[in-house]
Protein backbone atom coordinates (compact mmCIF):
# COMPACT_ATOMS: atom_id res chain seq x y z
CA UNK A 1 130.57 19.54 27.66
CA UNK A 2 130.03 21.56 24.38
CA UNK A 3 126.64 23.84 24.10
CA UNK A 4 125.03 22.03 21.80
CA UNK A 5 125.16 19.34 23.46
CA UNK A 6 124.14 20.81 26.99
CA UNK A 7 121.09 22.54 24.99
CA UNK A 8 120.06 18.91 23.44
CA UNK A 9 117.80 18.08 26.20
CA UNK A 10 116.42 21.75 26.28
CA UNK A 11 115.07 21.25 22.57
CA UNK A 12 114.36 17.73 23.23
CA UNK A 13 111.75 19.11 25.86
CA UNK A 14 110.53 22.10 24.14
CA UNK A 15 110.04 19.49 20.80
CA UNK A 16 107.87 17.41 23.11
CA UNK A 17 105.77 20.01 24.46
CA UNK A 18 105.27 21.44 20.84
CA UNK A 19 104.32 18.02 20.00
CA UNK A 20 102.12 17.53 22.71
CA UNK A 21 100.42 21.04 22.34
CA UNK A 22 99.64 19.89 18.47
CA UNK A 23 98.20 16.47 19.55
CA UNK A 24 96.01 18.42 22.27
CA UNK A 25 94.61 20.69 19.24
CA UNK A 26 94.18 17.80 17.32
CA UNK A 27 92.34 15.72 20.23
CA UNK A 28 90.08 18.83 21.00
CA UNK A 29 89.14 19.62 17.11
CA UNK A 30 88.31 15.83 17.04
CA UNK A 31 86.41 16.07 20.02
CA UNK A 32 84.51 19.41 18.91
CA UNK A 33 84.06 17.69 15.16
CA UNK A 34 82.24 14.61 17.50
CA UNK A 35 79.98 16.98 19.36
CA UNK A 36 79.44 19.22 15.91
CA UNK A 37 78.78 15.89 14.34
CA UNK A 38 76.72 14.70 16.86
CA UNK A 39 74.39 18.04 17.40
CA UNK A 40 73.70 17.91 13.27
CA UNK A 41 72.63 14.18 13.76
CA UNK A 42 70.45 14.98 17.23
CA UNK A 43 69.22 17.89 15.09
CA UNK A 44 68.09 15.47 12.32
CA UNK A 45 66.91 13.07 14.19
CA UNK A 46 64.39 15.58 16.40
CA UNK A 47 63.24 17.53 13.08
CA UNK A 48 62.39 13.88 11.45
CA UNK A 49 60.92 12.61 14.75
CA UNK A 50 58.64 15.96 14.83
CA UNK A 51 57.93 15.50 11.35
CA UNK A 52 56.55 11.34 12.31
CA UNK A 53 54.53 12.96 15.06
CA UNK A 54 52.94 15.20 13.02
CA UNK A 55 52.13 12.69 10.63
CA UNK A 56 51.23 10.49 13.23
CA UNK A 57 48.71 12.90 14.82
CA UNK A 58 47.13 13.88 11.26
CA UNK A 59 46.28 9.70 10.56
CA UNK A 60 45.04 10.28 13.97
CA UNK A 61 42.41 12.87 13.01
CA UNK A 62 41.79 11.01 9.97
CA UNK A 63 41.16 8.12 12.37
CA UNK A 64 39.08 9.98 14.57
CA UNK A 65 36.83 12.11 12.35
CA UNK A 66 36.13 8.54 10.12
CA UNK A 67 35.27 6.89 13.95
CA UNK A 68 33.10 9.99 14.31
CA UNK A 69 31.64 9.50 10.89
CA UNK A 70 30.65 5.58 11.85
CA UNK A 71 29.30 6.32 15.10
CA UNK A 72 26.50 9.21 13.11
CA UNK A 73 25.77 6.49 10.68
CA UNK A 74 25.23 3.65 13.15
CA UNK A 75 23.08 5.91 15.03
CA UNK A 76 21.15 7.35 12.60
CA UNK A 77 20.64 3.51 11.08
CA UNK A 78 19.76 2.85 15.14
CA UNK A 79 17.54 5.68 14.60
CA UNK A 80 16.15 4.46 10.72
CA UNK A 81 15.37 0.85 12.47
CA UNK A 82 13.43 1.82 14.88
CA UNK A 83 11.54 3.99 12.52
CA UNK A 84 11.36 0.95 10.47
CA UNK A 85 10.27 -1.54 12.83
CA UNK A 86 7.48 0.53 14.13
CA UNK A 87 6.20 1.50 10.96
CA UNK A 88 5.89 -2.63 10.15
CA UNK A 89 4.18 -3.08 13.50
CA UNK A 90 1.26 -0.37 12.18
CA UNK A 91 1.48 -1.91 9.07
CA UNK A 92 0.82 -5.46 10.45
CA UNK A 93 -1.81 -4.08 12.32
CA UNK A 94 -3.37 -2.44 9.50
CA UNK A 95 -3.15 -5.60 7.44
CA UNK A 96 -4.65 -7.74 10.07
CA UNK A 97 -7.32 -5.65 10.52
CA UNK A 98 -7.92 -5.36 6.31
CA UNK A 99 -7.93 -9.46 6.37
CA UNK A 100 -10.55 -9.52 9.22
CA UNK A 101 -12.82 -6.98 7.68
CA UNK A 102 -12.44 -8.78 4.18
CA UNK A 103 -13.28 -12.41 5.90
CA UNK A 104 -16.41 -10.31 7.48
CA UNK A 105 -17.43 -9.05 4.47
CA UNK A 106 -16.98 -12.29 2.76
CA UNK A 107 -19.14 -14.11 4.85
CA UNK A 108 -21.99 -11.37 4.87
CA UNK A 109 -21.71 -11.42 1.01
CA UNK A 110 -22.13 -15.08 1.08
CA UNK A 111 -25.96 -14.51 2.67
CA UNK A 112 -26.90 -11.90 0.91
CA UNK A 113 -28.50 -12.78 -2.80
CA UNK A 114 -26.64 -11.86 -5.90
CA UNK A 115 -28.07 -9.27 -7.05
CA UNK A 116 -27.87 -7.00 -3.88
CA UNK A 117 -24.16 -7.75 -3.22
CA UNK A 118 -22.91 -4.69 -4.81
CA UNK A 119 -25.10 -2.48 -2.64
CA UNK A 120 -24.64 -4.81 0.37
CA UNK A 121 -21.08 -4.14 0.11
CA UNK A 122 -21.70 0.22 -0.14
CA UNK A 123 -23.36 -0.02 2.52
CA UNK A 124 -20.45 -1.54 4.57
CA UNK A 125 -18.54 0.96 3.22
CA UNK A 126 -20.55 3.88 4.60
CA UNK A 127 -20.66 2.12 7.51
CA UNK A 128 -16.92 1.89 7.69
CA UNK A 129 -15.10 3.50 6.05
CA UNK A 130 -11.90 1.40 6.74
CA UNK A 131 -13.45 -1.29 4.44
CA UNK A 132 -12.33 1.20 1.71
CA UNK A 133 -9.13 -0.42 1.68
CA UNK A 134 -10.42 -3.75 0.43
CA UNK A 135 -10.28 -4.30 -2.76
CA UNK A 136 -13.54 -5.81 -4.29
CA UNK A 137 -13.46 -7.16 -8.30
CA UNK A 138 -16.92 -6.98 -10.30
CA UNK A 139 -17.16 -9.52 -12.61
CA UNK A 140 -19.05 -9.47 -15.59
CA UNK A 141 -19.53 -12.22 -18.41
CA UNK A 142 -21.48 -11.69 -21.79
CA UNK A 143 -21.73 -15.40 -22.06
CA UNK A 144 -23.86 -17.73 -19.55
CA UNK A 145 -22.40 -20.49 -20.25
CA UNK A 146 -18.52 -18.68 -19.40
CA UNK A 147 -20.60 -18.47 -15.50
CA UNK A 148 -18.35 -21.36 -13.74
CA UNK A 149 -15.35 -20.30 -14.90
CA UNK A 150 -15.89 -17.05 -13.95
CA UNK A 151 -16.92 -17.86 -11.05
CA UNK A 152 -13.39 -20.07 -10.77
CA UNK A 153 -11.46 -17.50 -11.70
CA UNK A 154 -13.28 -15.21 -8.64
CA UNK A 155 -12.30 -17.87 -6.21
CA UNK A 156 -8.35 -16.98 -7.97
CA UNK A 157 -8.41 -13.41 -6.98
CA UNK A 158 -9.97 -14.07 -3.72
CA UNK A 159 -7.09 -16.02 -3.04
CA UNK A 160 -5.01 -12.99 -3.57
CA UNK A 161 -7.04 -11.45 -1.01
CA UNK A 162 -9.74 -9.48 -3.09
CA UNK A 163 -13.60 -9.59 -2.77
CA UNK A 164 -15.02 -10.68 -5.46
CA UNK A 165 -18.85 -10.43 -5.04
CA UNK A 166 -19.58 -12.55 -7.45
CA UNK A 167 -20.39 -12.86 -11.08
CA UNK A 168 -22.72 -10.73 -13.18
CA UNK A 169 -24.54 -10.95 -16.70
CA UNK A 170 -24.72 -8.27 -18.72
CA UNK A 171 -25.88 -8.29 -22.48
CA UNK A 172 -22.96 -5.97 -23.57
CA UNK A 173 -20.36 -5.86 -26.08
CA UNK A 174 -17.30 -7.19 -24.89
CA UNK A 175 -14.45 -7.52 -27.62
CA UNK A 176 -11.60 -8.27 -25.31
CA UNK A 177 -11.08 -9.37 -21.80
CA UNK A 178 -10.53 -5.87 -19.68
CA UNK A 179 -9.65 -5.23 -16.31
CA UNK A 180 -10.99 -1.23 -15.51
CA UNK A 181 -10.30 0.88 -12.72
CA UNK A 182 -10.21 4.19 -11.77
CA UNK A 183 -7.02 6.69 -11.82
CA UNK A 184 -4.57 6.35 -9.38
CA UNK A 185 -5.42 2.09 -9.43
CA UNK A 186 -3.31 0.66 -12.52
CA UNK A 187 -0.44 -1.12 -10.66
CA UNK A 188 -3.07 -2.95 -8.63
CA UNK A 189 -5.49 -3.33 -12.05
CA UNK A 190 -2.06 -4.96 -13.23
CA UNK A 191 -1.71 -7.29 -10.74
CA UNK A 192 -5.57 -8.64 -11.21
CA UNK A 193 -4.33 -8.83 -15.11
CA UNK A 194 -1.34 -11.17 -13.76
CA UNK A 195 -3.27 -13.30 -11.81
CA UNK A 196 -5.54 -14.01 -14.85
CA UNK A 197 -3.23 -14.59 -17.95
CA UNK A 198 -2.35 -18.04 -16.74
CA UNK A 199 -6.63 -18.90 -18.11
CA UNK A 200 -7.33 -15.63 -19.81
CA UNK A 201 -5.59 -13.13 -22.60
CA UNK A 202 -6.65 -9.64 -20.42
CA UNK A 203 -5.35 -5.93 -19.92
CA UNK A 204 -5.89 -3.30 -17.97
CA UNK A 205 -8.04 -0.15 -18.97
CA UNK A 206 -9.11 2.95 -17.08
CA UNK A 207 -12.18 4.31 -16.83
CA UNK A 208 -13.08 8.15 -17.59
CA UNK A 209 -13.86 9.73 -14.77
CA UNK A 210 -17.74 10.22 -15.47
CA UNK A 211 -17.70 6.78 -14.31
CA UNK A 212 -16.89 7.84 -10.69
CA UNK A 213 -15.82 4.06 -9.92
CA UNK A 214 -14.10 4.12 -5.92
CA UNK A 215 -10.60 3.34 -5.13
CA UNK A 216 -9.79 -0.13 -4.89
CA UNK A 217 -12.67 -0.97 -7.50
CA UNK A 218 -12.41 -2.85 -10.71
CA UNK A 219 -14.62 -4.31 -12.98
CA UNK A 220 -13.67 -7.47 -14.42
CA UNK A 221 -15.27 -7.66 -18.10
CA UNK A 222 -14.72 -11.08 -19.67
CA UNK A 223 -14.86 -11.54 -23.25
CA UNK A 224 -17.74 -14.01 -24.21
CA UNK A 225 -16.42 -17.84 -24.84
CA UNK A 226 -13.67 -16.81 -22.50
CA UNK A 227 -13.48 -20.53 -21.05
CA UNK A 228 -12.35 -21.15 -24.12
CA UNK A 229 -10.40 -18.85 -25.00
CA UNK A 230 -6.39 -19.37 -25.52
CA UNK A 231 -4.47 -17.66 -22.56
């Protein structure tokens, strides 16, 4: 048996274990490139998940703070109702007691002769000073024979909830149809002026305050012929 050959399985062996050795490298470098591999992806995968959460949390906050926002405005509307709803049930109350002192004074007016209506109706008013709050339209014609329709277009405003004492003749100028109050009383003066075009071309004028007129008083000065006048 020659050397080389007894030395063939020798090399055959040591060839094996070299090979081996190189395929254990190569299995643990694999297996260290996994885990590497596999730390960079946990790694990712944590510093994206902490990056959701934080989003998350901050729509959270947004979330919470606009929650906190609606529950201060439906209590303060809670709050604004309330306020509301009792201020309508004084204001009812104040408006039913106007209409019963305005259906008193109507029906005292209606016994007491024309010409002592106006101070029938001070009187009341110094008596009560509530009845302030009515408001009472003078009206005055420069024409007798423009008497029923004034009178008619009383019976219009009291309607609307105004006294209206009744109708007065006076032997002054009127050139146009005015409704005059005092300062502070034009919107309502307005209104008298709107319930009144539909029969009569009017506007509203304020008095100078030498006049002293009352709140809630207006004088009603028709133009004479007003009946026939054209709206």
């Amino acid at each position: 048996m020659s050397p080389a050959v007894a030395s063939d399985p020798i090399d055959l062996l040591e060839r094996i274990q070299k090979q081996d050795g190189q395929n254990r490298r190569r299995a643990i470098l694999a297996a260290w490139s996994s885990v590497g591999l596999a730390t960079v992806m946990l790694a990712s995968l944590v510093v994206g998940a902490r990056a959701q959460l934080a989003g998350i949390a901050g729509e959270r906050d947004q979330v919470q703070k606009k929650l906190d926002a609606l529950r201060e405005s439906e209590k303060t509307a809670k709050e604004n109702l309330k306020n509301l709803n009792t201020e309508l049930t004084t204001k009812r109350a104040e408006l039913a007691e106007v209409q019963s002192q305005r259906v008193s004074l109507t029906q005292t007016l209606g016994q007491v002769p024309q010409a002592q209506r106006r101070t029938a109706i001070e009187q009341q008013v110094k008596q009560d000073p509530r009845a302030s709050q009515l408001r009472r339209a003078y009206l005055h014609i420069a024409d007798k024979k423009d008497r029923g329709w004034a009178e008619a277009m009383g019976r219009k405003l009291e309607l609307a909830g105004i006294v209206v004492p009744g109708v007065e003749f006076v032997q002054d100028h009127i050139p146009e149809t005015t409704v005059r109050y005092s300062r502070g009383d034009q919107a309502q003066a307005d209104q008298i002026v709107e319930l009144l075009k539909a029969s009569v071309k009017a506007r509203s004028s304020e008095l100078p305050a030498k006049y002293k007129i009352r709140p809630n008083v207006f004088e009603v000065w028709f133009a004479p012929g007003s009946r026939n006048l054209p709206p």
